[in-house]
Protein backbone atom coordinates (compact mmCIF):
# COMPACT_ATOMS: atom_id res chain seq x y z
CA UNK A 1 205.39 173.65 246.74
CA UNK A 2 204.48 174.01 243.01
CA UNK A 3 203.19 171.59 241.40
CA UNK A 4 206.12 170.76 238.52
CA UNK A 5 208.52 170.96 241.63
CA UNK A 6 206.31 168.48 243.66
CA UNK A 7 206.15 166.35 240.59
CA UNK A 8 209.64 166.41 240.45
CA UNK A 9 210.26 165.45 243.88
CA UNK A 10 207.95 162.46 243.96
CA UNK A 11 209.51 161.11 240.66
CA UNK A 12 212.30 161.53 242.14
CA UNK A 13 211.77 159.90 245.13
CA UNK A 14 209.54 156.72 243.43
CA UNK A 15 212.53 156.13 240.77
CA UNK A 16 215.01 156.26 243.89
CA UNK A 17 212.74 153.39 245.59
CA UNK A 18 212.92 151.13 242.45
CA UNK A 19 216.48 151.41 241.98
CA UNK A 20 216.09 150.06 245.92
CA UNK A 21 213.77 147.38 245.18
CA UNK A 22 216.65 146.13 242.88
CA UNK A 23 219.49 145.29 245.15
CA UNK A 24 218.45 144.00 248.32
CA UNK A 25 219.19 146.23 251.41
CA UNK A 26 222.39 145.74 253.79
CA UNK A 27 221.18 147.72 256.57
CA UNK A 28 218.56 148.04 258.43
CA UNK A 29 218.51 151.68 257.62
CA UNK A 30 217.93 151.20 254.50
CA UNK A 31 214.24 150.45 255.71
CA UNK A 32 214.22 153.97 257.43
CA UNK A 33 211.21 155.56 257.96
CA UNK A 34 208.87 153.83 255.69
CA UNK A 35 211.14 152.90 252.42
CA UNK A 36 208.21 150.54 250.86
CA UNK A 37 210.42 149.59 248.29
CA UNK A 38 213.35 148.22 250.58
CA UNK A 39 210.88 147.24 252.86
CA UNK A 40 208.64 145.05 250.17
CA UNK A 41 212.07 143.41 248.56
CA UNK A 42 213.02 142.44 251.61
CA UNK A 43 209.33 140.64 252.35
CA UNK A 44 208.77 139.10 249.50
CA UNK A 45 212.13 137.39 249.95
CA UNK A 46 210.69 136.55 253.53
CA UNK A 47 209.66 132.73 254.30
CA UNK A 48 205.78 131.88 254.19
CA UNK A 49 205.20 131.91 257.95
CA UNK A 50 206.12 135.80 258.05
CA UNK A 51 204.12 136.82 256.25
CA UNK A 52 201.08 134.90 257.77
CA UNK A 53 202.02 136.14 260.90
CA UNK A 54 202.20 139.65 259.28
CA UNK A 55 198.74 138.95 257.70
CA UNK A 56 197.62 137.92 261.28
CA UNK A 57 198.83 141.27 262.80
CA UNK A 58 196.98 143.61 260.19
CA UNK A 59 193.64 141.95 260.17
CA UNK A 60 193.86 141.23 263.93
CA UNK A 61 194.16 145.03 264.09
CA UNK A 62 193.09 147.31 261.09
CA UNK A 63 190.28 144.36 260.90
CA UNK A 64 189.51 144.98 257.16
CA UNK A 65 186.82 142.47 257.49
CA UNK A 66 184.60 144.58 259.66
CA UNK A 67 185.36 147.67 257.18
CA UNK A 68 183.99 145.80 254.49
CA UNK A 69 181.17 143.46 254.84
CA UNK A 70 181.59 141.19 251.54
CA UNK A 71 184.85 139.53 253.13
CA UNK A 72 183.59 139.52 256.97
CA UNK A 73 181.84 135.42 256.35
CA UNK A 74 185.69 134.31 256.47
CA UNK A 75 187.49 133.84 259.82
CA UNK A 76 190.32 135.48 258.03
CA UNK A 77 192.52 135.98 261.53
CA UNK A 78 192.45 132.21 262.21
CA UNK A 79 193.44 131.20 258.79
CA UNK A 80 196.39 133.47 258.85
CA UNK A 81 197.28 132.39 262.31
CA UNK A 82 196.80 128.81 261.35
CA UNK A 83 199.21 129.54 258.17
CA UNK A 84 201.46 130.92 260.27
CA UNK A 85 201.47 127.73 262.36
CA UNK A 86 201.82 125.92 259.55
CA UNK A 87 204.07 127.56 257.84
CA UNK A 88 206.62 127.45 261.20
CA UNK A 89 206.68 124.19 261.35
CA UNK A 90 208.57 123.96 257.58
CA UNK A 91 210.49 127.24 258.09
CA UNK A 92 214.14 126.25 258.69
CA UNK A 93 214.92 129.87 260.83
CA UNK A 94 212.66 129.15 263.19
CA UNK A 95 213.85 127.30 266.23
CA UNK A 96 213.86 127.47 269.96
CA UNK A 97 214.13 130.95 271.88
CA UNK A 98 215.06 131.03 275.17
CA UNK A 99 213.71 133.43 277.04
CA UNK A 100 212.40 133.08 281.16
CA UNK A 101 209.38 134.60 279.93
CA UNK A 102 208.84 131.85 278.31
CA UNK A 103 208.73 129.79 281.66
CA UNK A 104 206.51 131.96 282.81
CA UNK A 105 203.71 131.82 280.38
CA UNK A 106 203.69 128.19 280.34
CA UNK A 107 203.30 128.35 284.68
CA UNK A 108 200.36 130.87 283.53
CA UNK A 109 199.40 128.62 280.88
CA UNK A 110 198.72 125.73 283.41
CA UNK A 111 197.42 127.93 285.80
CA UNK A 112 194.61 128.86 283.96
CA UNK A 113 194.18 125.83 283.18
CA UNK A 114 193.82 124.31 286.32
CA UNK A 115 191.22 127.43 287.25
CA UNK A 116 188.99 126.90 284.04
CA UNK A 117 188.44 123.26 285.31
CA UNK A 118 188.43 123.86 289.12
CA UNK A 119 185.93 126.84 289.29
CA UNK A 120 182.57 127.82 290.04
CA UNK A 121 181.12 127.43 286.64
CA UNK A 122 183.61 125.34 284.64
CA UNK A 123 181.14 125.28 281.69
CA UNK A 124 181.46 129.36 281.54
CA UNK A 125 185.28 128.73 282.16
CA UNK A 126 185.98 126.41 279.22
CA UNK A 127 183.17 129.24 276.69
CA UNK A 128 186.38 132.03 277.49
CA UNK A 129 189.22 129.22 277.45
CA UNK A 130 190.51 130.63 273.71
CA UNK A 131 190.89 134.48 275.09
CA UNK A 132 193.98 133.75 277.03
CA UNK A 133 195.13 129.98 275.05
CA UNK A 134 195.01 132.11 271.62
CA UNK A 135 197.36 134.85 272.72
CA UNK A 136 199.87 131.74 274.31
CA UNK A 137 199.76 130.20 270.30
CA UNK A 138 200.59 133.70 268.76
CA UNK A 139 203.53 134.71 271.61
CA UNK A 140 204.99 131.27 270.79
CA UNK A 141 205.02 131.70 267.10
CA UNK A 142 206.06 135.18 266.85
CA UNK A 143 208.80 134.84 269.09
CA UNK A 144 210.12 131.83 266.76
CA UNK A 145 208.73 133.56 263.50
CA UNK A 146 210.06 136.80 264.24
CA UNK A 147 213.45 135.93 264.67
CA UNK A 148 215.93 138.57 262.50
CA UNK A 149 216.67 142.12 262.77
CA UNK A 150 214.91 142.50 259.20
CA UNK A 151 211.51 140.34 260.52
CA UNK A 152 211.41 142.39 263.55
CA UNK A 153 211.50 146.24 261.69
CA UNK A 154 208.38 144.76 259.09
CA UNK A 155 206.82 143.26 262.43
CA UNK A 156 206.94 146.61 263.87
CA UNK A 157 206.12 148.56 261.26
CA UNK A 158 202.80 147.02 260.32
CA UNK A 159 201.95 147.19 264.66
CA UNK A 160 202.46 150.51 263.99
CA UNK A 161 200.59 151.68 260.60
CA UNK A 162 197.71 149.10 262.10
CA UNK A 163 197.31 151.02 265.35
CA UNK A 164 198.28 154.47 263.75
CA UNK A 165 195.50 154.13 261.48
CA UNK A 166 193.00 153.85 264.27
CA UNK A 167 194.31 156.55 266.15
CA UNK A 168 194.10 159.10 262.53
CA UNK A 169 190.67 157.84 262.60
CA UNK A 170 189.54 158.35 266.04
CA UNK A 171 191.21 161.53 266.65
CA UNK A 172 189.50 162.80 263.24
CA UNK A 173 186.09 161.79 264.83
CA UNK A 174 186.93 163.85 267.93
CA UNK A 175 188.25 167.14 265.90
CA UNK A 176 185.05 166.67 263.51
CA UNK A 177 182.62 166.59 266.13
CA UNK A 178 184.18 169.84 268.17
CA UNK A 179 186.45 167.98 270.93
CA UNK A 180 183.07 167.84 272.43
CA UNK A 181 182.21 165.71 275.28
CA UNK A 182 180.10 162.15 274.83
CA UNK A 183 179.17 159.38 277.32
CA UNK A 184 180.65 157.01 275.11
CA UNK A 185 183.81 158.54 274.34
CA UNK A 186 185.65 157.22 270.81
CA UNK A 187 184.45 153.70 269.26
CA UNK A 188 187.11 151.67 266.95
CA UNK A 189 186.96 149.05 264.79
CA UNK A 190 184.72 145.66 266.12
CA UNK A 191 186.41 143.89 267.75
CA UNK A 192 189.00 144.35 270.89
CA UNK A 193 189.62 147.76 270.65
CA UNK A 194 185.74 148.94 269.92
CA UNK A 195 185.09 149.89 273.53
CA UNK A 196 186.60 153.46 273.80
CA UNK A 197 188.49 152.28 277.70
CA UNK A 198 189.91 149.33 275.58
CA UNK A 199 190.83 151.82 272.54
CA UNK A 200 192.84 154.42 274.76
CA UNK A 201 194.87 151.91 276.07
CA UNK A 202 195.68 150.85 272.72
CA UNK A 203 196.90 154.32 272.17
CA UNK A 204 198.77 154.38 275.29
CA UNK A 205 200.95 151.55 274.07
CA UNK A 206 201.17 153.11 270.66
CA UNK A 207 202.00 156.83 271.95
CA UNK A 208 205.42 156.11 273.44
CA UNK A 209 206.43 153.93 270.88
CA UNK A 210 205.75 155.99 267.70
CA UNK A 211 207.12 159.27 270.01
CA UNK A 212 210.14 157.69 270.45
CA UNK A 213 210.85 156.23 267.27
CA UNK A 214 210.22 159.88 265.67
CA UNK A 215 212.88 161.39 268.14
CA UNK A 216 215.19 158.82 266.95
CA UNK A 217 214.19 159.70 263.16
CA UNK A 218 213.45 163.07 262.80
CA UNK A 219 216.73 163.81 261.68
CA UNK A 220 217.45 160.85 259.10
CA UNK A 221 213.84 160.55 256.87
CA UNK A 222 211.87 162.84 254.27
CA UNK A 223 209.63 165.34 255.84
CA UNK A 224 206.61 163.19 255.09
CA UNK A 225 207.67 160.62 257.14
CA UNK A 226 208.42 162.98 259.98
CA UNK A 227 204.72 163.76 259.39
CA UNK A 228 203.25 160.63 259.56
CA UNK A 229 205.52 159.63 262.56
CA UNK A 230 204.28 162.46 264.40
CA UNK A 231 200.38 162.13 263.77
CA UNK A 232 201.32 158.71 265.23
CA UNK A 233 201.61 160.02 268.84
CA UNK A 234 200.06 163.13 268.43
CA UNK A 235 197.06 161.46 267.28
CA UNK A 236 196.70 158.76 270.13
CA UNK A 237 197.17 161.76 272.46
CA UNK A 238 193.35 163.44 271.50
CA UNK A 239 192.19 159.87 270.95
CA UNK A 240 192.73 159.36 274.71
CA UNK A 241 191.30 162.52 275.28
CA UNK A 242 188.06 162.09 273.61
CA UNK A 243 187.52 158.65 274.49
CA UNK A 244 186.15 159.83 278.05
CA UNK A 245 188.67 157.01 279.65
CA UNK A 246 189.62 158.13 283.51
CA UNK A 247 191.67 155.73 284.16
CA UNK A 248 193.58 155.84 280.24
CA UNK A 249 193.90 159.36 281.13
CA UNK A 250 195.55 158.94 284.41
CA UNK A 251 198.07 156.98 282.83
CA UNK A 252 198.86 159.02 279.74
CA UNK A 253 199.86 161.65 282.59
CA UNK A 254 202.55 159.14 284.03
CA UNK A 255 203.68 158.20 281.15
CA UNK A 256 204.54 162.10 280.53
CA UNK A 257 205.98 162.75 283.80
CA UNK A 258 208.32 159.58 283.13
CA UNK A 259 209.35 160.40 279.98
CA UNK A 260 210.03 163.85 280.31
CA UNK A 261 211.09 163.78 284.10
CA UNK A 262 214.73 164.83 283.19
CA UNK A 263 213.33 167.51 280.69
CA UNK A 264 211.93 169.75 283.81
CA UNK A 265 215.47 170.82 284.49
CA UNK A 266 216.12 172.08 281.13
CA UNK A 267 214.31 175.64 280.07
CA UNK A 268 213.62 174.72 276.15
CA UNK A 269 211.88 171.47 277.15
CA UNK A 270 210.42 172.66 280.11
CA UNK A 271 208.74 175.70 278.13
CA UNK A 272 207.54 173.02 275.97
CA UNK A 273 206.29 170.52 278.54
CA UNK A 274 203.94 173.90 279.93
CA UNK A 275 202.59 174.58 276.10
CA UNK A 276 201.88 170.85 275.98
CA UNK A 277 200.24 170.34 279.15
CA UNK A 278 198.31 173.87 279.19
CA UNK A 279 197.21 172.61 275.56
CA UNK A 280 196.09 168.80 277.03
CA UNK A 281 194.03 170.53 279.72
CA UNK A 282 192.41 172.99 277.42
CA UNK A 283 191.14 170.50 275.15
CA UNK A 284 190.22 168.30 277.24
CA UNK A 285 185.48 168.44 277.90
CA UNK A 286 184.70 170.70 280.70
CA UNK A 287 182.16 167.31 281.35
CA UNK A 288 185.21 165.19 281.58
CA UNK A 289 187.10 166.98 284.31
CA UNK A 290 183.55 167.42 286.08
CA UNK A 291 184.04 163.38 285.74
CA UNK A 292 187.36 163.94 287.74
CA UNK A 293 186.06 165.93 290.43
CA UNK A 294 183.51 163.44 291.12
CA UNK A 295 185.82 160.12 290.95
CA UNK A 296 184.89 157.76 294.14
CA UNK A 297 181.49 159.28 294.43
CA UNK A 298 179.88 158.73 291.28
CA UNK A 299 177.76 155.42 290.83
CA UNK A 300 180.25 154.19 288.10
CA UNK A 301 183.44 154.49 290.73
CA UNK A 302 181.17 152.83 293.41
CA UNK A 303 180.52 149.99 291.67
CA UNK A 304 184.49 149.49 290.71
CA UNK A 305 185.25 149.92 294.32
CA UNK A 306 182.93 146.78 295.33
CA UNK A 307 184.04 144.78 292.79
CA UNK A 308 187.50 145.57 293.75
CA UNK A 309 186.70 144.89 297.73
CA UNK A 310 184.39 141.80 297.03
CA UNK A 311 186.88 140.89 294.36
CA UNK A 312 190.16 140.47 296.63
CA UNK A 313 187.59 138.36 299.52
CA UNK A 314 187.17 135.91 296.61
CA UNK A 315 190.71 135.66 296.40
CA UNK A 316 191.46 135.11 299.35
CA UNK A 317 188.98 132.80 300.23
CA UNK A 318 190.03 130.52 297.28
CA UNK A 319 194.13 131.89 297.09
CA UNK A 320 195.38 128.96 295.31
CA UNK A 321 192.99 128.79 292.03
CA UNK A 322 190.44 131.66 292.28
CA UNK A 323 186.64 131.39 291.90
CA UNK A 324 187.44 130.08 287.90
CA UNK A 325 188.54 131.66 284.83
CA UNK A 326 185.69 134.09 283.85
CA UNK A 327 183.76 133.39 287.05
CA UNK A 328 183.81 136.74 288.38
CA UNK A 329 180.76 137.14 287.26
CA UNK A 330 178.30 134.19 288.27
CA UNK A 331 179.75 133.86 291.47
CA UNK A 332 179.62 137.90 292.18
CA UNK A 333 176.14 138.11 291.35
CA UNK A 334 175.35 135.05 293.87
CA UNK A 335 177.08 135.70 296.65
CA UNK A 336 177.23 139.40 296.19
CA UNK A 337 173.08 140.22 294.45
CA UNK A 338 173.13 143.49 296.61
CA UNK A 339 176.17 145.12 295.49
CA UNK A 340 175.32 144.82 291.85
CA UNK A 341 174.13 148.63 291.59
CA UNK A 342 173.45 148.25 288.00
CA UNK A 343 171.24 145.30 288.65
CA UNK A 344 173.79 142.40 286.88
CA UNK A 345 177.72 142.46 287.77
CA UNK A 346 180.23 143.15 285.38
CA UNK A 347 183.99 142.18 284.93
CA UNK A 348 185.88 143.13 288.25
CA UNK A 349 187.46 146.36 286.14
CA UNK A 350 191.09 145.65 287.29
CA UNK A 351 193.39 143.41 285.55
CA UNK A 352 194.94 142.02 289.16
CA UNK A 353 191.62 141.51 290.60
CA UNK A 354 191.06 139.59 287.48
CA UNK A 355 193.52 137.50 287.35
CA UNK A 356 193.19 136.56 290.99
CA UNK A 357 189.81 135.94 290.66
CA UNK A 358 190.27 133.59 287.96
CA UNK A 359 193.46 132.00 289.08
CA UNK A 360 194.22 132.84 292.45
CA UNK A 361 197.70 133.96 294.09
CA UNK A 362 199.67 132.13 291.70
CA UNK A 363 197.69 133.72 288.53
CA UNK A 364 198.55 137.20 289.93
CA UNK A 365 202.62 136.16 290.49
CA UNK A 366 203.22 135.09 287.02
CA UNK A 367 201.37 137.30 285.82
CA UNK A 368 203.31 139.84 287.47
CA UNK A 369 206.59 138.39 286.56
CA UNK A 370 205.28 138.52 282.63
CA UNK A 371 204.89 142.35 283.19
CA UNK A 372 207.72 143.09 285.13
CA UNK A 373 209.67 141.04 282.31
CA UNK A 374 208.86 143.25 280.26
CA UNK A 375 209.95 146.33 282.62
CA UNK A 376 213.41 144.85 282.88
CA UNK A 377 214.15 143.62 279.23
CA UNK A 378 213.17 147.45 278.19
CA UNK A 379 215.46 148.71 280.50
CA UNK A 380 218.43 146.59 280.29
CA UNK A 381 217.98 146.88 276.50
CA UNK A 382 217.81 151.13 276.97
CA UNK A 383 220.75 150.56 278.57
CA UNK A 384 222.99 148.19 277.01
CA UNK A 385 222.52 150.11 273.79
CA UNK A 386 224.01 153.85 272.67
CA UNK A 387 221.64 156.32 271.86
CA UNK A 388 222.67 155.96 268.01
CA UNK A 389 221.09 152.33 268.29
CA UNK A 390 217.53 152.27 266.71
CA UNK A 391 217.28 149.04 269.19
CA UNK A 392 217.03 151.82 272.76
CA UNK A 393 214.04 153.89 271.32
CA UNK A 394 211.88 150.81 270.51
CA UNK A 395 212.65 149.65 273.94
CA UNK A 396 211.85 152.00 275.43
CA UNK A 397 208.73 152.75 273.64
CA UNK A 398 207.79 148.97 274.10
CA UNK A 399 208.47 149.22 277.87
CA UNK A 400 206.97 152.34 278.33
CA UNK A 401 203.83 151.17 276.51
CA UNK A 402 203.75 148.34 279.23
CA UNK A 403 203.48 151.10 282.34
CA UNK A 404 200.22 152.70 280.27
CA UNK A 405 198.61 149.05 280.31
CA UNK A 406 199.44 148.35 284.09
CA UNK A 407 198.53 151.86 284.91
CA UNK A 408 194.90 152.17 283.21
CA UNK A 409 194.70 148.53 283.82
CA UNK A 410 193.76 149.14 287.33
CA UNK A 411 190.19 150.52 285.92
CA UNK A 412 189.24 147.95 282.95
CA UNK A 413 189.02 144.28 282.49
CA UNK A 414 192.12 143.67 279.82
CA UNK A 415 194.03 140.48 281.35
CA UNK A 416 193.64 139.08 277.89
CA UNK A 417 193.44 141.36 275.22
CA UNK A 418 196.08 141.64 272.71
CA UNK A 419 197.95 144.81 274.54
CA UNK A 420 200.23 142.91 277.24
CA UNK A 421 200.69 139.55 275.10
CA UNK A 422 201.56 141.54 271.87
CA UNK A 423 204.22 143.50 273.26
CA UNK A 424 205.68 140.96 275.25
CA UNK A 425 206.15 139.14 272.20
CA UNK A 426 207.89 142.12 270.62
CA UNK A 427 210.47 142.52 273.60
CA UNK A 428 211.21 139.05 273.72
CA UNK A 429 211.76 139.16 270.08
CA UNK A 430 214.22 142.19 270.37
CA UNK A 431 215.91 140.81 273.28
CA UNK A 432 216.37 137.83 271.24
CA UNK A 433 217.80 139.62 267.78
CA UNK A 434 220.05 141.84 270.11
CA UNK A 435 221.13 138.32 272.10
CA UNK A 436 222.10 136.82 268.73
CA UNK A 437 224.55 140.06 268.02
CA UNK A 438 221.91 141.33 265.05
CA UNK A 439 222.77 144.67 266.43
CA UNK A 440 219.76 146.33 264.67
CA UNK A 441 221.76 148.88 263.08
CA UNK A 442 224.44 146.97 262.26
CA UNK A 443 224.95 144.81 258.78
């Protein structure tokens, strides 16, 4: 484009957004893709426990503290969340939400509970007691925070900028460096999603959801919003590649074969589905699929498969509260020294086994119920909806999101990191605005 004519058009485009910013939006697709100045008149008007929650999100996620080291002294995260507790408490929107997942995190609340005190090592049990009781304090505010139409698009939007802007990075790593093949895959930011297993599942949850949303969009935003929607799954795509993650792999296949199981009959989409997959393989290390040949007899999936089998006789030898929250560990390496291959154990690698470990049959029902909660909200959601309803793509990118984590779940310890609680939050949250009748494209 030449330059006057590209000057033009972002003039253009700017003076439209301020005329925007001046009359406060009636739709919700007025905010469509990324409209920052609907978008930022309709936050500012927003009560003081959004936007701490909002604050929460972004620095829980983009983590600008560990980007730059002069602000990383203050425990920025916990002052937003505790402003966002604060602030609920004096907002006059926020008020009860019913919801049965509800009843089930507070039966998984008091299970854990009852584990961290009843276990082998309590004192270990009650060091880990925030990692599941914070996630509990955020679900509970955001699903009362969160609570219009309006709240829920800006909720969604920063998930998805803060995820998409780890995936940009990671993925630019991975080109830079020659889609080559490491040992430690992709690194992101310190913190939960640093560990490159941990990081692909991110981008399994963020894949469908940004895929989705562009399908739904394509047709109704400037081209540089198309853009940026679709480095937002194409990007998590080769971050999953090059973050050397089996088991994140494995499920980014599933997820395509679900989402595209009714494109196979079809010869445009089917042509498409070959290019895509014959790309996938291509790129993918010649050292990775060597990893694939030699799954189950490599000394990594050894070691998985005897914390898996020593993992379920701890459950059931202690069915109703486990061996104790984050007791895996101490109690694996003394009553189980020999199968330790890499001299000390490490978490049991599967979210079930560690759940059950720490909490015993009823740990691993409710926490089953919270996941297949979220499998049924999606879908009833998908369904209740037409496809002309921005409300069925976010469902289903939520849900589908929710099938990556159970899927590459089964290989890494994740029972509480943000990826399950954080979306669960967001579908109770839409099932609540689409309870209330705040269609989401309605006015």
């Amino acid at each position: 484009m030449p330059r006057l004519a590209l000057r033009g058009y972002l003039e253009l485009n700017i003076s439209a957004e301020i005329d925007l910013m001046d009359n406060k939006p009636n739709t919700i697709s007025d905010f469509y893709f990324f409209k920052i100045g609907p978008l930022w008149n309709n936050f500012k008007t927003q009560h003081f426990s959004f936007w701490m929650i909002c604050f929460y999100l972004m620095f829980e996620f983009v983590r600008p503290q560990s980007i730059i080291p002069g602000i990383s002294a203050i425990p920025w995260a916990q002052l937003f969340l505790m402003g966002a507790l604060v602030g609920a408490l004096v907002d006059p929107s926020v008020k009860h939400v019913k919801s049965v997942a509800n009843l089930y995190m507070v039966f998984f609340s008091i299970i854990i509970t009852i584990s961290i005190y009843s276990g082998f090592n309590p004192t270990i049990s009650k060091s880990y007691a925030m990692f599941f009781y914070s996630w509990a304090i955020i679900y509970f505010l955001a699903i009362r925070i969160v609570n219009t139409k309006e709240r829920l698009y800006m909720f969604l939007i920063i998930y998805l900028f803060a995820a998409g802007k780890i995936a940009l990075g990671t993925s630019r790593v991975w080109a830079f460096r020659g889609f080559s093949f490491t040992n430690w895959g992709l690194t992101g930011p310190k913190g939960f999603f640093q560990n490159s297993g941990e990081l692909s599942i991110l981008m399994l949850m963020l894949f469908p959801l940004a895929f989705y949303l562009f399908q739904y969009l394509k047709k109704q935003v400037l081209m540089w919003e198309k853009w940026i929607l679709m480095a937002f799954w194409i990007c998590p795509i080769l971050t999953i590649l090059g973050a050397s993650s089996r088991g994140s792999q494995v499920a980014l296949v599933v997820q395509l074969i679900i989402m595209f199981r009714k494109s196979v009959f079809k010869i445009k989409p089917l042509i498409g589905i070959l290019v895509l997959s014959a790309a996938l393989v291509s790129l993918l290390p010649e050292e990775q699929k060597e990893r694939f040949r030699n799954s189950g007899d490599d000394k990594t999936s050894q070691q998985r498969l005897l914390y898996w089998e020593n993992g379920w006789e701890m459950i059931k030898k202690y069915p109703l509260s486990g061996v104790g929250y984050f007791n895996f560990v101490p109690y694996f390496n003394t009553y189980y020294p020999e199968d330790a291959l890499y001299g000390s154990a490490e978490l049991p690698h599967n979210i079930f086994i560690q759940v059950g470990t720490d909490a015993g049959f009823p740990g691993i029902l409710f926490f089953l119920l919270i996941i297949l909660y979220c499998f049924f909200a999606t879908y009833r959601i998908s369904k209740k909806f037409p496809p002309s309803n921005i409300a069925r793509p976010i469902a289903a990118g939520l849900g589908m999101g929710v099938v990556g984590y159970v899927i590459a779940g089964q290989f890494v310890t994740v029972a509480y990191y943000p990826f399950l609680w954080v979306h669960l939050a967001f579908i109770v949250c839409l099932c609540n605005v689409t309870k209330s009748d705040q269609v989401l494209n309605k006015k």
